[in-house]
C-alpha atoms as a PDB file:
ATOM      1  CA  UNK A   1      15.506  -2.411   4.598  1.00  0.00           C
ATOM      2  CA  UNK A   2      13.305  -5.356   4.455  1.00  0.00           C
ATOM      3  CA  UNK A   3       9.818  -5.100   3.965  1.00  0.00           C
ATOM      4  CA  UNK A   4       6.677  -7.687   4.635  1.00  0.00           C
ATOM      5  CA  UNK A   5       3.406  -6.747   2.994  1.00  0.00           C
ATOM      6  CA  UNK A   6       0.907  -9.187   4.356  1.00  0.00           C
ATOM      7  CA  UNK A   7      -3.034  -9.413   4.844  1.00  0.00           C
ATOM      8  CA  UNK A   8      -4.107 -10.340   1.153  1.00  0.00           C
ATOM      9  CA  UNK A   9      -6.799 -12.846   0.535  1.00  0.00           C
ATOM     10  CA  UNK A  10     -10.466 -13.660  -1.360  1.00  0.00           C
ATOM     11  CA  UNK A  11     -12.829 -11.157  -0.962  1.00  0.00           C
ATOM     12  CA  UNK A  12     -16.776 -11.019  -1.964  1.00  0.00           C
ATOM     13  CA  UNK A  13     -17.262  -7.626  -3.799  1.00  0.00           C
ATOM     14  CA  UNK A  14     -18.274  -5.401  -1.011  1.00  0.00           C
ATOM     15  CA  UNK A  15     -15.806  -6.552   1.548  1.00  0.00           C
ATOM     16  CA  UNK A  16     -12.779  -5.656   3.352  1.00  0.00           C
ATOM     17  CA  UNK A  17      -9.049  -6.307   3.889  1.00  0.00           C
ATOM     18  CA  UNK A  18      -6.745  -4.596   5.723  1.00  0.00           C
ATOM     19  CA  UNK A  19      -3.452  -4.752   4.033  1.00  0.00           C
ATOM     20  CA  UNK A  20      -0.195  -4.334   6.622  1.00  0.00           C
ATOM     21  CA  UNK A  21       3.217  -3.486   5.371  1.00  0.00           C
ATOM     22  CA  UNK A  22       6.246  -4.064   7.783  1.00  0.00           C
ATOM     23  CA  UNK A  23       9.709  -2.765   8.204  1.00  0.00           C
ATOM     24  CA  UNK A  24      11.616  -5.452   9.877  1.00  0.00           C
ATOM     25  CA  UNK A  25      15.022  -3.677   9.684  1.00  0.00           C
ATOM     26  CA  UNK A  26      13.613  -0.506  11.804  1.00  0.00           C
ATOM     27  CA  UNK A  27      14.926   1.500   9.722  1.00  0.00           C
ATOM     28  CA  UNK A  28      13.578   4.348   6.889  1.00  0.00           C
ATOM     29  CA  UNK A  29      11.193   5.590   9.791  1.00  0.00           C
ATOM     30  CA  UNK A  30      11.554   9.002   8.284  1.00  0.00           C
ATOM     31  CA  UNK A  31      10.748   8.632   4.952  1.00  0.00           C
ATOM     32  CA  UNK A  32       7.289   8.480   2.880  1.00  0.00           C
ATOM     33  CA  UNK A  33       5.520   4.714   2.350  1.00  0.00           C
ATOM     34  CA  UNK A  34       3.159   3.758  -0.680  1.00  0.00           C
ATOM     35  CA  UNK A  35       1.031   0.925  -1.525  1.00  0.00           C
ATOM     36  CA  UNK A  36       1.288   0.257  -5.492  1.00  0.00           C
ATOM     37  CA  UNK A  37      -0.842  -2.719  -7.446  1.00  0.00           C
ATOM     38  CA  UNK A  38      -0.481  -5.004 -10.437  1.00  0.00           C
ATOM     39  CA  UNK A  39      -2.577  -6.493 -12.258  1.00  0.00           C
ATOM     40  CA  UNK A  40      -1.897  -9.273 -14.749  1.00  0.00           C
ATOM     41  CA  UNK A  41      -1.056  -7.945 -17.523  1.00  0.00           C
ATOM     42  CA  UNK A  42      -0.937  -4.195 -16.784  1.00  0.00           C
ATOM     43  CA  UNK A  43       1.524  -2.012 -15.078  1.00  0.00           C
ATOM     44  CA  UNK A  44       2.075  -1.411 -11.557  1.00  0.00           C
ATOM     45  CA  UNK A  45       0.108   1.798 -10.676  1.00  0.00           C
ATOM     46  CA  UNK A  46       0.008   4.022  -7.618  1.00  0.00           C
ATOM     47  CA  UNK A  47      -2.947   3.418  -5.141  1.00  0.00           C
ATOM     48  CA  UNK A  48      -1.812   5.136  -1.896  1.00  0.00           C
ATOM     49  CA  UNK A  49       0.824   6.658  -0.184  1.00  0.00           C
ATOM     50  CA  UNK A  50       1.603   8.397   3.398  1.00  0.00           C
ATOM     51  CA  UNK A  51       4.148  11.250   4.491  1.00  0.00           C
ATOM     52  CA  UNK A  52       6.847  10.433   6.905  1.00  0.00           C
ATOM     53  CA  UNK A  53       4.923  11.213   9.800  1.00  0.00           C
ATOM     54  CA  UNK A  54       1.450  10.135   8.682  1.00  0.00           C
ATOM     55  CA  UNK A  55       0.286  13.994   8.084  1.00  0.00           C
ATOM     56  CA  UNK A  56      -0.033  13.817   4.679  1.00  0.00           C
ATOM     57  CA  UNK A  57      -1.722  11.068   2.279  1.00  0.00           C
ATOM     58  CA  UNK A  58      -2.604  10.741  -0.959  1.00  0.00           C
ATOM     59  CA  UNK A  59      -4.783   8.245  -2.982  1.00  0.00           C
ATOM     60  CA  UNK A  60      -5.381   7.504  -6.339  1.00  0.00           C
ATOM     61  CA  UNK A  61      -8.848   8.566  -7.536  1.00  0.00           C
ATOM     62  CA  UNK A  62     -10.315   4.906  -7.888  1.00  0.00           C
ATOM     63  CA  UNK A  63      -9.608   4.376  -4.400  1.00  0.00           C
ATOM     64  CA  UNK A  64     -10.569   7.800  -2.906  1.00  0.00           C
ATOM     65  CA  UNK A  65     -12.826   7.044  -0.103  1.00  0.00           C
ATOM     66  CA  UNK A  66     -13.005   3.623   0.041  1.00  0.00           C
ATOM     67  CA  UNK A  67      -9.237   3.017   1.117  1.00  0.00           C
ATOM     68  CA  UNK A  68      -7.403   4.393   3.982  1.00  0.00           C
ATOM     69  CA  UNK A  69      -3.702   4.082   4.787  1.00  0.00           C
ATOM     70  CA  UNK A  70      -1.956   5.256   7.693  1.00  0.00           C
ATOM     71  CA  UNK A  71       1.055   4.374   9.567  1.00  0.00           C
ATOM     72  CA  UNK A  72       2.372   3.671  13.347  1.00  0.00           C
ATOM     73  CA  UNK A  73       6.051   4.401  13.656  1.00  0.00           C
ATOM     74  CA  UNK A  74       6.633   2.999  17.007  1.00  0.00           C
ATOM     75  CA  UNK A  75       5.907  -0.337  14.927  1.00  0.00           C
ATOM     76  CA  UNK A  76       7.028   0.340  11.980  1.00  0.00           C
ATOM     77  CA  UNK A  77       4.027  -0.703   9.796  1.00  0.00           C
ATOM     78  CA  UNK A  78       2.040   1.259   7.503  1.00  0.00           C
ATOM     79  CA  UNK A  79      -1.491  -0.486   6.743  1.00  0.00           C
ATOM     80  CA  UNK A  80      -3.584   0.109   4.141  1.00  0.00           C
ATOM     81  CA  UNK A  81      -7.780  -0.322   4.983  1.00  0.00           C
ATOM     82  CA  UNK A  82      -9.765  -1.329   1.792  1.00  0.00           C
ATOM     83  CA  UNK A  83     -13.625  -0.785   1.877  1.00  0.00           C
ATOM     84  CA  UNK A  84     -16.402  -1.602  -0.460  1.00  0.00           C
ATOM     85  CA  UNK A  85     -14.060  -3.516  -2.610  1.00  0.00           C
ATOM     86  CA  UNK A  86     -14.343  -4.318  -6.555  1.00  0.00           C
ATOM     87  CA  UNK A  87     -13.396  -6.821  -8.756  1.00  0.00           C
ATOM     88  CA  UNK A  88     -11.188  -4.227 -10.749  1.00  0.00           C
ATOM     89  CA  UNK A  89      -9.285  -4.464  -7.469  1.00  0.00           C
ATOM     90  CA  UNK A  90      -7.883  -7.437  -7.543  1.00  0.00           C
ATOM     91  CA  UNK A  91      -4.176  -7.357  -8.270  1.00  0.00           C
ATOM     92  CA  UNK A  92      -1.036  -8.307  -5.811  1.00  0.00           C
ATOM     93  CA  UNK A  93      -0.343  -5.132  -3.668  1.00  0.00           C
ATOM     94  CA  UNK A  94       3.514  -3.941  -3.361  1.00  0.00           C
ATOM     95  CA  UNK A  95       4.167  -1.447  -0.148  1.00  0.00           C
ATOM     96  CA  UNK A  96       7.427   0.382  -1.053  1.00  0.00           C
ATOM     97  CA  UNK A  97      10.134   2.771   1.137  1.00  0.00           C
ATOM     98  CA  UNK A  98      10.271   6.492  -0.444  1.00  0.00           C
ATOM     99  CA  UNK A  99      13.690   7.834  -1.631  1.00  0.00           C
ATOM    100  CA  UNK A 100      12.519  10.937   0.525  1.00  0.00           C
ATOM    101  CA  UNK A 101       9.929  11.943   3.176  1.00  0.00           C
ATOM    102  CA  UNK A 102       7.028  12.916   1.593  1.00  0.00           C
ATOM    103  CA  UNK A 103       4.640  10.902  -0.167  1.00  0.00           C
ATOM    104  CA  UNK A 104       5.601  10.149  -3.613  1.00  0.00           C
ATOM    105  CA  UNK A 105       3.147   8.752  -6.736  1.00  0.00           C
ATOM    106  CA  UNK A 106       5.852   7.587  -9.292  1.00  0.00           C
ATOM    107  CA  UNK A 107       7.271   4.322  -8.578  1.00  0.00           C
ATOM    108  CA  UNK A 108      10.855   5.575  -9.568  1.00  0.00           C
ATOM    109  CA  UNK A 109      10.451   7.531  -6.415  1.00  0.00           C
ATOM    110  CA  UNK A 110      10.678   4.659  -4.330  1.00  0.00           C
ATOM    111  CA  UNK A 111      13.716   2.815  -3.330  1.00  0.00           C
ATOM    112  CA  UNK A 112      13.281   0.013  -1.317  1.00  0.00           C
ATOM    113  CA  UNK A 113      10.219  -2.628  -2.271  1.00  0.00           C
ATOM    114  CA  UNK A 114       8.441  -5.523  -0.439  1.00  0.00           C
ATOM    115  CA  UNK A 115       7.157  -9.027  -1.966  1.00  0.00           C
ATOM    116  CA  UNK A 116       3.703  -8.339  -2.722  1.00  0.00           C
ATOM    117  CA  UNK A 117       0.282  -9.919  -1.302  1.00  0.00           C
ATOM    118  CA  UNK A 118      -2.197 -11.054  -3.733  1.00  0.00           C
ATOM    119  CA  UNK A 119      -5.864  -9.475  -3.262  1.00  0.00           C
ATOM    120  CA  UNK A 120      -8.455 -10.942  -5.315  1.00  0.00           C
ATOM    121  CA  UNK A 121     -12.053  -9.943  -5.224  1.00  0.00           C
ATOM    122  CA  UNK A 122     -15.237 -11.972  -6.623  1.00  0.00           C
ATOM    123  CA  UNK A 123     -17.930 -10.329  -7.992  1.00  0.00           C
END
């Protein structure tokens, strides 16, 4: 599996990005995608993750209505809208293949993981 997150950049606090996450090797269609974040200095965390067939997301609560991810299998990308971003956003953003199909908060649940895309928002 090889994996391209793109679509990072300098935001003004307030702004969007729209985040896409590629699987170049076609392969893992059936299995659950998630968008993690690191900051310096602090562990990767969870923000978002989608089923296998896009019926089922989940987000973590900083994110919760302001981010939306979703996912087109004929292309296999999964992209990840950010809204009304914050400063305590900024971090590089890792999109990652789940072991299984649903969609999974720990990282350990996640197999297969993409070179990350820097997002960095000014207040």
């Amino acid at each position: 599996v090889q994996l391209q997150a793109s679509g990072g950049g300098l935001v003004q606090a307030g702004g969007s990005l729209t985040l896409s996450c590629a699987n170049y090797r076609r392969t893992a269609s059936n299995n659950g995608v998630g968008w993690f974040r690191q900051a310096p200095g602090k562990e990767r965390e969870f923000v978002a993750a989608i089923n296998w067939n896009g019926a089922s997301t989940t987000y973590e609560d900083s994110v919760k209505g302001r981010f939306t991810i979703s996912r087109d299998r004929t292309k296999n990308t999964v992209l990840l809208q950010m809204n009304s971003l914050k400063p305590e956003d900024t971090a590089v953003y890792y999109c990652a293949i789940a072991r299984k199909s649903t969609s999974a908060i720990v990282p350990s649940e996640y197999h297969y993981w993409g070179q990350g895309t820097q997002v960095t928002v000014s207040s």
